[in-house]
PDB file of N, CA and C in Angstrom:
ATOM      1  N   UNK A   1       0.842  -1.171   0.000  1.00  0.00           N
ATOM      2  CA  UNK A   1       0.000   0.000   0.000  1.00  0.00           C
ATOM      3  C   UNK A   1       0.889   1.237   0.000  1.00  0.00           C
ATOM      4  N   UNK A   2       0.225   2.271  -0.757  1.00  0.00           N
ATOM      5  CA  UNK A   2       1.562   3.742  -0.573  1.00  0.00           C
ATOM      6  C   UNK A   2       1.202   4.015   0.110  1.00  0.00           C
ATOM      7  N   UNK A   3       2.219   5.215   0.843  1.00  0.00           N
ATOM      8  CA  UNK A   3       2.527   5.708   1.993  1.00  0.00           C
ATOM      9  C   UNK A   3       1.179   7.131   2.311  1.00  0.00           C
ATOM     10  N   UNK A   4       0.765   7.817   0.844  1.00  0.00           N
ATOM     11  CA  UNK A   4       0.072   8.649   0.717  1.00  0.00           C
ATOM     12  C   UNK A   4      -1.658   8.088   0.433  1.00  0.00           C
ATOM     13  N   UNK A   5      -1.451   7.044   0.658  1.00  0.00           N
ATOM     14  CA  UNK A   5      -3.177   6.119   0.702  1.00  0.00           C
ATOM     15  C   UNK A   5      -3.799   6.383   2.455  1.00  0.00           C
ATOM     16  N   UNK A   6      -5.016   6.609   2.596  1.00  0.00           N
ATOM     17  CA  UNK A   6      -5.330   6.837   4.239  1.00  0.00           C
ATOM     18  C   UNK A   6      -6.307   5.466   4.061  1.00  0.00           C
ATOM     19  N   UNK A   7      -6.149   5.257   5.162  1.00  0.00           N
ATOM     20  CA  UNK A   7      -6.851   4.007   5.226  1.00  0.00           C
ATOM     21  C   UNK A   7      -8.509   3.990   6.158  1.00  0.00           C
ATOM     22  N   UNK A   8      -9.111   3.977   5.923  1.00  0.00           N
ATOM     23  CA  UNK A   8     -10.297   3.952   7.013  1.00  0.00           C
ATOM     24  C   UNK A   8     -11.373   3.164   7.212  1.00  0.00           C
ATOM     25  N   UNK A   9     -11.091   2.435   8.253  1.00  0.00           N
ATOM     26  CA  UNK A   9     -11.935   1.428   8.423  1.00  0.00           C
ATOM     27  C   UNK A   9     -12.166   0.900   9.725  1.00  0.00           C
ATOM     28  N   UNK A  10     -13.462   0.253   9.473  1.00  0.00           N
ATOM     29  CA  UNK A  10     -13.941  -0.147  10.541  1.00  0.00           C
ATOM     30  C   UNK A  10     -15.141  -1.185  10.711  1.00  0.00           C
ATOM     31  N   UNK A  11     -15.471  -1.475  11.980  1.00  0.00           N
ATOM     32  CA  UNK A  11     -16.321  -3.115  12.127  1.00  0.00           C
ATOM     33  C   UNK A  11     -17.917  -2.248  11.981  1.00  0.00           C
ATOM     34  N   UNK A  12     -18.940  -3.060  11.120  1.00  0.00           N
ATOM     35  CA  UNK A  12     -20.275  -2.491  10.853  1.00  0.00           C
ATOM     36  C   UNK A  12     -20.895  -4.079  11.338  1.00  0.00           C
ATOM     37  N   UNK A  13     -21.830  -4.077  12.103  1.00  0.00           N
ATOM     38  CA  UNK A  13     -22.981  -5.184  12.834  1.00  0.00           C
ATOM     39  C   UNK A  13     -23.530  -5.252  11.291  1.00  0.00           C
ATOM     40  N   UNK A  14     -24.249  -6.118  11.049  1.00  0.00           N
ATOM     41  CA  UNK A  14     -25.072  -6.682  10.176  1.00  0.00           C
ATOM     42  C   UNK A  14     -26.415  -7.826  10.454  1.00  0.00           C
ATOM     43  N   UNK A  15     -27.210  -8.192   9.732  1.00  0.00           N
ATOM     44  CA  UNK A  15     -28.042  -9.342  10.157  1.00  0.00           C
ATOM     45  C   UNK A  15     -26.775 -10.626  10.008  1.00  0.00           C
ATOM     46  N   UNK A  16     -26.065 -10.755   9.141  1.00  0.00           N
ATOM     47  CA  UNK A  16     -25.623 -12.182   8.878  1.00  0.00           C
ATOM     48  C   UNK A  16     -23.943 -11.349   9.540  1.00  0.00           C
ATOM     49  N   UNK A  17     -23.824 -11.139  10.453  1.00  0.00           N
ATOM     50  CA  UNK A  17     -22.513 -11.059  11.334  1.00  0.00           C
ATOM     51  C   UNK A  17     -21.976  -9.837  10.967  1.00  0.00           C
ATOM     52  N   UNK A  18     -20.712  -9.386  11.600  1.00  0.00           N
ATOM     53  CA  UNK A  18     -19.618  -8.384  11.787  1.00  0.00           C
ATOM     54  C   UNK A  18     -18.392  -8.625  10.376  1.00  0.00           C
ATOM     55  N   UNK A  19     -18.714  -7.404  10.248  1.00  0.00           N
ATOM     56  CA  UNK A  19     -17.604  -7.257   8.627  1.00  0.00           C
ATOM     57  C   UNK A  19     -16.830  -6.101   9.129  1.00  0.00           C
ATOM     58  N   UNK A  20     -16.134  -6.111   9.043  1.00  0.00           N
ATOM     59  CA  UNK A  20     -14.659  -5.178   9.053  1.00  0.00           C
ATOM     60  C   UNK A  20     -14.918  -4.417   7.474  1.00  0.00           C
ATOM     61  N   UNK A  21     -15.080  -3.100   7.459  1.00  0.00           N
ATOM     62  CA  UNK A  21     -15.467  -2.407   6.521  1.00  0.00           C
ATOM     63  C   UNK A  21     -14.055  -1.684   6.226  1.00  0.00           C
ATOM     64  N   UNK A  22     -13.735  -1.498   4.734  1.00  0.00           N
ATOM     65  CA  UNK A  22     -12.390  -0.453   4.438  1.00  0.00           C
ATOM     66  C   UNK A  22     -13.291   0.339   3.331  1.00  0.00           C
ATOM     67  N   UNK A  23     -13.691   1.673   3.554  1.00  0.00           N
ATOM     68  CA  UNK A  23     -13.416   2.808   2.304  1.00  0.00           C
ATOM     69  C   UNK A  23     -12.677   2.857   1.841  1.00  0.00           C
ATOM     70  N   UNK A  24     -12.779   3.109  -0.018  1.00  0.00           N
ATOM     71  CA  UNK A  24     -11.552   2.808  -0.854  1.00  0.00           C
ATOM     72  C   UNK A  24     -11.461   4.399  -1.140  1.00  0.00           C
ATOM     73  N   UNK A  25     -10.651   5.574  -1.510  1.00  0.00           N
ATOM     74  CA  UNK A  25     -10.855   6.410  -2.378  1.00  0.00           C
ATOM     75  C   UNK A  25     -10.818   5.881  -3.581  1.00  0.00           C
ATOM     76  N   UNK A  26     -11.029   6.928  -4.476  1.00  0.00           N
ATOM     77  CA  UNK A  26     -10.784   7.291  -5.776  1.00  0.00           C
ATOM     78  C   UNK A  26      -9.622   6.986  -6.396  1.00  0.00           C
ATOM     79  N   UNK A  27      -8.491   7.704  -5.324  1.00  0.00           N
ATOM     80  CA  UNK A  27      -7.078   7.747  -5.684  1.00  0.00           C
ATOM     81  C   UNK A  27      -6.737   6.578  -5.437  1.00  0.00           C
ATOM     82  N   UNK A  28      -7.011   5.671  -4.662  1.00  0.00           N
ATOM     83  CA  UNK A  28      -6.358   4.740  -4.337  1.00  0.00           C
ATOM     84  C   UNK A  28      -7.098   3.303  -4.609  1.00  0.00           C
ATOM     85  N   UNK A  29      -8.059   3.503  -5.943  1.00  0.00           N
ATOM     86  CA  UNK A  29      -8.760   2.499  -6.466  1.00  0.00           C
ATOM     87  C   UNK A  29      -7.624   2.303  -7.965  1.00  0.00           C
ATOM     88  N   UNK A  30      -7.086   1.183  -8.132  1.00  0.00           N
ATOM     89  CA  UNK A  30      -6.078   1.173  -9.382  1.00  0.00           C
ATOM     90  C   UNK A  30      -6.699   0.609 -10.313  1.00  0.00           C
ATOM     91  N   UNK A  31      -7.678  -0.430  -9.743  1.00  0.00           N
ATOM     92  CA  UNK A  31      -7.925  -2.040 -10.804  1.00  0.00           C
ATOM     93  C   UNK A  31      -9.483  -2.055 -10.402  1.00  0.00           C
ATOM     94  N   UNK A  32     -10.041  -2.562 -11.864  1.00  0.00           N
ATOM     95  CA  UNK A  32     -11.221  -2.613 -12.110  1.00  0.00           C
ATOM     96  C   UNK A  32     -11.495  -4.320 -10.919  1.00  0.00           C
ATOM     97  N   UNK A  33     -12.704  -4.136 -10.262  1.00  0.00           N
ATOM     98  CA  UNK A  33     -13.370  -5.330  -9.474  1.00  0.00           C
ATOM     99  C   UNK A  33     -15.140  -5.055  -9.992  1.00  0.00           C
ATOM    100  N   UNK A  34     -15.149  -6.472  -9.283  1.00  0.00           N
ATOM    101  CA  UNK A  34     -16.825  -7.148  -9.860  1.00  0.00           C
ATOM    102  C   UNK A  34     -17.267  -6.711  -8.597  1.00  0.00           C
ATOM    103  N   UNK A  35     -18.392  -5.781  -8.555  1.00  0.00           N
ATOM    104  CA  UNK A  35     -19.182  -5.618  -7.555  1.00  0.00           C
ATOM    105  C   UNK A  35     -20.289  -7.035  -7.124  1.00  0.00           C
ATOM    106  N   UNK A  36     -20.069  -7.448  -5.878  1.00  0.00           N
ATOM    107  CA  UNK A  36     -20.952  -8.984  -5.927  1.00  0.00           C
ATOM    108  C   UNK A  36     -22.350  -8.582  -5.816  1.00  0.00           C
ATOM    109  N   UNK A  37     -22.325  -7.158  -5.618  1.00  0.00           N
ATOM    110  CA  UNK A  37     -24.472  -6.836  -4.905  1.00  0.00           C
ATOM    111  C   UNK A  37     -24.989  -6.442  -6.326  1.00  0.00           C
ATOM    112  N   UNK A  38     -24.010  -5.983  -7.616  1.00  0.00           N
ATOM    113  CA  UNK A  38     -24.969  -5.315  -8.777  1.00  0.00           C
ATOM    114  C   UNK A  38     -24.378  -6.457  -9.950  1.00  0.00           C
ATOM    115  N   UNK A  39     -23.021  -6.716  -9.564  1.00  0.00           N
ATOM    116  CA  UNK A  39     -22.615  -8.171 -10.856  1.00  0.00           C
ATOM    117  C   UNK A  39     -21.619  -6.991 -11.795  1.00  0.00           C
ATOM    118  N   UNK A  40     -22.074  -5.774 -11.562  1.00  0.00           N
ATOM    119  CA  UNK A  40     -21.394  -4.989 -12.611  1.00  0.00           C
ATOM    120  C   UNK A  40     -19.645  -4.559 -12.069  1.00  0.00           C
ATOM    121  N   UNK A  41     -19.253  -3.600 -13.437  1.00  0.00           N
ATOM    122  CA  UNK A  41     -17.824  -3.414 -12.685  1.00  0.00           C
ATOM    123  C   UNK A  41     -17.802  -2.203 -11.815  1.00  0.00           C
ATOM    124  N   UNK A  42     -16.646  -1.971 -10.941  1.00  0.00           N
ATOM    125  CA  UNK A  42     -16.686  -1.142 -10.535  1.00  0.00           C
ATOM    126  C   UNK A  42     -14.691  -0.589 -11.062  1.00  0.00           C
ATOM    127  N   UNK A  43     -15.059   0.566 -11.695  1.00  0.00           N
ATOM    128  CA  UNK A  43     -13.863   1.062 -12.466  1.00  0.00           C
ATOM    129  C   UNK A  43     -12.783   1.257 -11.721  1.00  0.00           C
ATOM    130  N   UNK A  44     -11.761   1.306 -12.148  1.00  0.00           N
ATOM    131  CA  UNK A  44     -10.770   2.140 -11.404  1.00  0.00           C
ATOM    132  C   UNK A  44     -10.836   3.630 -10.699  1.00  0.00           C
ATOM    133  N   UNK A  45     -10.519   3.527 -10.112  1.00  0.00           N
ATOM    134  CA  UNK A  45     -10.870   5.826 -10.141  1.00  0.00           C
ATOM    135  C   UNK A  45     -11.900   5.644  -9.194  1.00  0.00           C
ATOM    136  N   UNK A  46     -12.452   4.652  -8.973  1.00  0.00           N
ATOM    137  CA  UNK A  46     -14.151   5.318  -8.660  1.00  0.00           C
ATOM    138  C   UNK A  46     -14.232   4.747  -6.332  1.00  0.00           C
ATOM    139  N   UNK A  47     -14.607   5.697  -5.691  1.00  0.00           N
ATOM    140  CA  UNK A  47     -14.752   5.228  -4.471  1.00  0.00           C
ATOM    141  C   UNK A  47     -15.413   3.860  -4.522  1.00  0.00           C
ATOM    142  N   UNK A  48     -15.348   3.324  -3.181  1.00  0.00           N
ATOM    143  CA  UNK A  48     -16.174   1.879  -3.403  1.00  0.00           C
ATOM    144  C   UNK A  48     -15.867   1.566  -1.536  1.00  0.00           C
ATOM    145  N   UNK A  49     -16.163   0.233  -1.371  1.00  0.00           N
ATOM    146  CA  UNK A  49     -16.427  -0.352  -0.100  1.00  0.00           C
ATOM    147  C   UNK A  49     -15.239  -1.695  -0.549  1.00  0.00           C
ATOM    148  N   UNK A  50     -14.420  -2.112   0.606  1.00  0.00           N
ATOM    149  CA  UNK A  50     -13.827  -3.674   0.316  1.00  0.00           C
ATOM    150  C   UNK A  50     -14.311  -4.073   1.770  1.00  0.00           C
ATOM    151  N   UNK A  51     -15.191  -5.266   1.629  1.00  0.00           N
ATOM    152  CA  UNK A  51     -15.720  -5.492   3.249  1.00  0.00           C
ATOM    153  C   UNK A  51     -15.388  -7.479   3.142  1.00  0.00           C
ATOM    154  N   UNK A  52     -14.984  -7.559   4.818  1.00  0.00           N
ATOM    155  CA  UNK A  52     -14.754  -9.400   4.918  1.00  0.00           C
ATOM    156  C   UNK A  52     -15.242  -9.338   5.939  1.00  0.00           C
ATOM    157  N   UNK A  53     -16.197 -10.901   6.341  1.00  0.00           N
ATOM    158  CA  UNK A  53     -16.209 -10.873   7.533  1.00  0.00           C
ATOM    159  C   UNK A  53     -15.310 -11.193   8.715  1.00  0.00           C
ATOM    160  N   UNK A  54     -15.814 -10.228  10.117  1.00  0.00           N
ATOM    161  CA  UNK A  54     -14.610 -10.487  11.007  1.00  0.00           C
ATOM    162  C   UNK A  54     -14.117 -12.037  11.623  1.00  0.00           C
ATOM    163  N   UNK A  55     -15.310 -13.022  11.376  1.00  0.00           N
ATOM    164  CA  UNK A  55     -15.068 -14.290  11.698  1.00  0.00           C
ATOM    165  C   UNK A  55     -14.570 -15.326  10.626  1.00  0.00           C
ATOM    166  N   UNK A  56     -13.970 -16.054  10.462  1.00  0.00           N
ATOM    167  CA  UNK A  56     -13.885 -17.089   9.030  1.00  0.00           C
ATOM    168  C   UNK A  56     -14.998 -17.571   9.092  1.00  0.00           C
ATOM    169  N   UNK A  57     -15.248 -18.381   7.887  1.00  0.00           N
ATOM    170  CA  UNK A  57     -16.615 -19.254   7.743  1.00  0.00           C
ATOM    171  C   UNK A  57     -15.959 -20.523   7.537  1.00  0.00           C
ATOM    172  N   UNK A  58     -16.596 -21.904   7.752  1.00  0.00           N
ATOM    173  CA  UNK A  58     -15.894 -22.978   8.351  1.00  0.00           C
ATOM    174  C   UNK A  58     -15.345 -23.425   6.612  1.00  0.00           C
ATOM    175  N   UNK A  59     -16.197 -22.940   5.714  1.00  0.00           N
ATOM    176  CA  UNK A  59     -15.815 -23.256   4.458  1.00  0.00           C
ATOM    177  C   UNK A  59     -14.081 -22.963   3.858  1.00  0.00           C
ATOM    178  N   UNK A  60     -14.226 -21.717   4.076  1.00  0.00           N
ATOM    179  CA  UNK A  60     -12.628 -20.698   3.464  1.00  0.00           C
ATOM    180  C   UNK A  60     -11.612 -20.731   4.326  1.00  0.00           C
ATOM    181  N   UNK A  61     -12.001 -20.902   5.717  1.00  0.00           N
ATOM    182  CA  UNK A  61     -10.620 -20.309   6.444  1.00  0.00           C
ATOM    183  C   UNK A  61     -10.679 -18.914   6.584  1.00  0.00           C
ATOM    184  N   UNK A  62      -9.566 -17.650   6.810  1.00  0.00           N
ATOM    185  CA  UNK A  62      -9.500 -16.512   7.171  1.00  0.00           C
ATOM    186  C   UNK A  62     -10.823 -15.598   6.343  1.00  0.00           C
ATOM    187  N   UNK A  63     -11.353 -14.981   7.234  1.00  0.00           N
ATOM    188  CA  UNK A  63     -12.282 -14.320   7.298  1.00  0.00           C
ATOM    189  C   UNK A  63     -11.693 -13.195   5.817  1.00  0.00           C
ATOM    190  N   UNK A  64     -10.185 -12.633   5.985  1.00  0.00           N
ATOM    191  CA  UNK A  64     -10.086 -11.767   5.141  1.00  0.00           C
ATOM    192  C   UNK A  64     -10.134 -12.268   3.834  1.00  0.00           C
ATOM    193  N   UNK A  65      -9.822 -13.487   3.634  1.00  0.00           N
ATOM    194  CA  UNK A  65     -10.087 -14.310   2.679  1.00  0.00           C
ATOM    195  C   UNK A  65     -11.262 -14.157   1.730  1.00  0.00           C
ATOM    196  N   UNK A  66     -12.112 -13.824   2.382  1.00  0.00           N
ATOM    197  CA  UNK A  66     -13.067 -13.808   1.937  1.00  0.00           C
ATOM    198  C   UNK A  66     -13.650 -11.969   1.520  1.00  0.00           C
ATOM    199  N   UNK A  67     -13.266 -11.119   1.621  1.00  0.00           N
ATOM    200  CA  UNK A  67     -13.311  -9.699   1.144  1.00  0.00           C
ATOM    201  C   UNK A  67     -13.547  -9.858  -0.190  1.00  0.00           C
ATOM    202  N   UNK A  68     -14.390  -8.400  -0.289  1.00  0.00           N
ATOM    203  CA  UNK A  68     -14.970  -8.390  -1.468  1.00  0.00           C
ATOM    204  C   UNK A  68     -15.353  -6.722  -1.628  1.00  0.00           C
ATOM    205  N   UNK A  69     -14.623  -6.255  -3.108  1.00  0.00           N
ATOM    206  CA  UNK A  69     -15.139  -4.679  -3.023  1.00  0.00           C
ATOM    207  C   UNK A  69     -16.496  -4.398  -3.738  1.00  0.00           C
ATOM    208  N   UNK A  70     -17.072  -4.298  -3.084  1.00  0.00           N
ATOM    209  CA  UNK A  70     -18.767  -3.198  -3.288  1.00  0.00           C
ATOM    210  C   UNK A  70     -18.826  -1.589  -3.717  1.00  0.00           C
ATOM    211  N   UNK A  71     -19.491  -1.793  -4.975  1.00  0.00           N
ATOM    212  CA  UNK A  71     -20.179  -0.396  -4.553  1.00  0.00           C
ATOM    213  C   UNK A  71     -20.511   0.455  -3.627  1.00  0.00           C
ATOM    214  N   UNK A  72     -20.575   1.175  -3.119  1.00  0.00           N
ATOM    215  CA  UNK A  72     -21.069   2.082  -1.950  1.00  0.00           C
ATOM    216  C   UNK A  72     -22.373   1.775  -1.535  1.00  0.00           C
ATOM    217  N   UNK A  73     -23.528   2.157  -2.653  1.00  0.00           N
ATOM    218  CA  UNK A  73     -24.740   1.915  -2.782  1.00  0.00           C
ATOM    219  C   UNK A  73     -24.844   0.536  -2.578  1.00  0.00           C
ATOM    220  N   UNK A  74     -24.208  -0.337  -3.298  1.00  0.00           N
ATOM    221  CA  UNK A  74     -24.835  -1.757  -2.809  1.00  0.00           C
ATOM    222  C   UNK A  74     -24.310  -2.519  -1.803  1.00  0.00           C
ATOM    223  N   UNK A  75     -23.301  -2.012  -0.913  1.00  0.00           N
ATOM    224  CA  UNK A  75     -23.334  -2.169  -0.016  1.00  0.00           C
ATOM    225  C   UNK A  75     -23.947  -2.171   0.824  1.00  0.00           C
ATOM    226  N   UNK A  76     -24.468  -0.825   0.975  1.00  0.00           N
ATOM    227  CA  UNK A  76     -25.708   0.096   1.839  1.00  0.00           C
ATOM    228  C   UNK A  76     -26.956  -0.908   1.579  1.00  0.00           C
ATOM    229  N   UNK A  77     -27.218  -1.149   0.779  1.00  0.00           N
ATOM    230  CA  UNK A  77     -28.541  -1.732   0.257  1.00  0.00           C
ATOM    231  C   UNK A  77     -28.308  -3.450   0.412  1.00  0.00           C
ATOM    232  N   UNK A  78     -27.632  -3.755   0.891  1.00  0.00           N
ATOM    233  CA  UNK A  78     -26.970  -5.529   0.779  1.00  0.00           C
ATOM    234  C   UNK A  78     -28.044  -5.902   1.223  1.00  0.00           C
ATOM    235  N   UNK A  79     -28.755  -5.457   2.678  1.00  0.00           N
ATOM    236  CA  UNK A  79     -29.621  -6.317   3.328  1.00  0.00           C
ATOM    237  C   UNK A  79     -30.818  -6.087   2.905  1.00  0.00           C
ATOM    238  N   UNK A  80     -31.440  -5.795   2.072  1.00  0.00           N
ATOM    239  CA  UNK A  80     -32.354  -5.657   1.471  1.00  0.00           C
ATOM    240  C   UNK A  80     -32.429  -6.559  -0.118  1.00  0.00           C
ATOM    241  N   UNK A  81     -31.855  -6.989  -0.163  1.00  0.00           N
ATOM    242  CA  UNK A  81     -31.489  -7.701  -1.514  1.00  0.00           C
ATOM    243  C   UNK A  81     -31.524  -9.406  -1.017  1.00  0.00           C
ATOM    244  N   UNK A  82     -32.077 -10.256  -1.808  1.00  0.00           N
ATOM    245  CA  UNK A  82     -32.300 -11.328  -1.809  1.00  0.00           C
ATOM    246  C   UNK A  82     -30.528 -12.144  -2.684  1.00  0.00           C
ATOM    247  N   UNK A  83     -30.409 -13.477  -1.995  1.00  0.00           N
ATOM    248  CA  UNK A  83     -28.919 -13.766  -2.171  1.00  0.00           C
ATOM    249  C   UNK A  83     -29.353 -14.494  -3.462  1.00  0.00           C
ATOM    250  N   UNK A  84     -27.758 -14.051  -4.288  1.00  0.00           N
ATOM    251  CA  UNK A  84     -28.262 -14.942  -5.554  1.00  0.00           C
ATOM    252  C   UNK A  84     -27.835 -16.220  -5.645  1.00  0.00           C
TER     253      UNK A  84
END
């Protein structure tokens, strides 16, 4: 990570457990990722969410393992959305 990236993050409660939440900027988004709540991309350049949960699941092993960057919006909106 560069030295001029701020990092900010933190643990958000949920219905399905505790995720350790990181805000991405703009600046410090390099590489295009698959948003998992819309399927679409989310560009380089663009703010976003990278969230894992704080526990592993017995499937994966480390919880960070399992992170995934979101949209902002569909983040926000996760629990309202039916799993696909």
């Amino acid at each position: 990570m560069r030295d001029d990236i701020q990092v900010h993050e933190n643990v958000e409660s949920w219905p399905d457990g505790d995720w350790v939440v990181r805000r991405i900027t703009g600046s410090a988004s390099t590489k295009p990722y698959r948003c998992p709540g819309c399927d679409q991309l989310i560009r380089p350049a663009t703010p976003h969410i990278v969230a894992w949960p704080t526990e592993s699941s017995t499937f994966t092993g480390a919880g960070i393992d399992e992170r995934r960057h979101w949209h902002t919006g569909c983040w926000n909106a996760r629990a309202r959305r039916r799993r696909r």
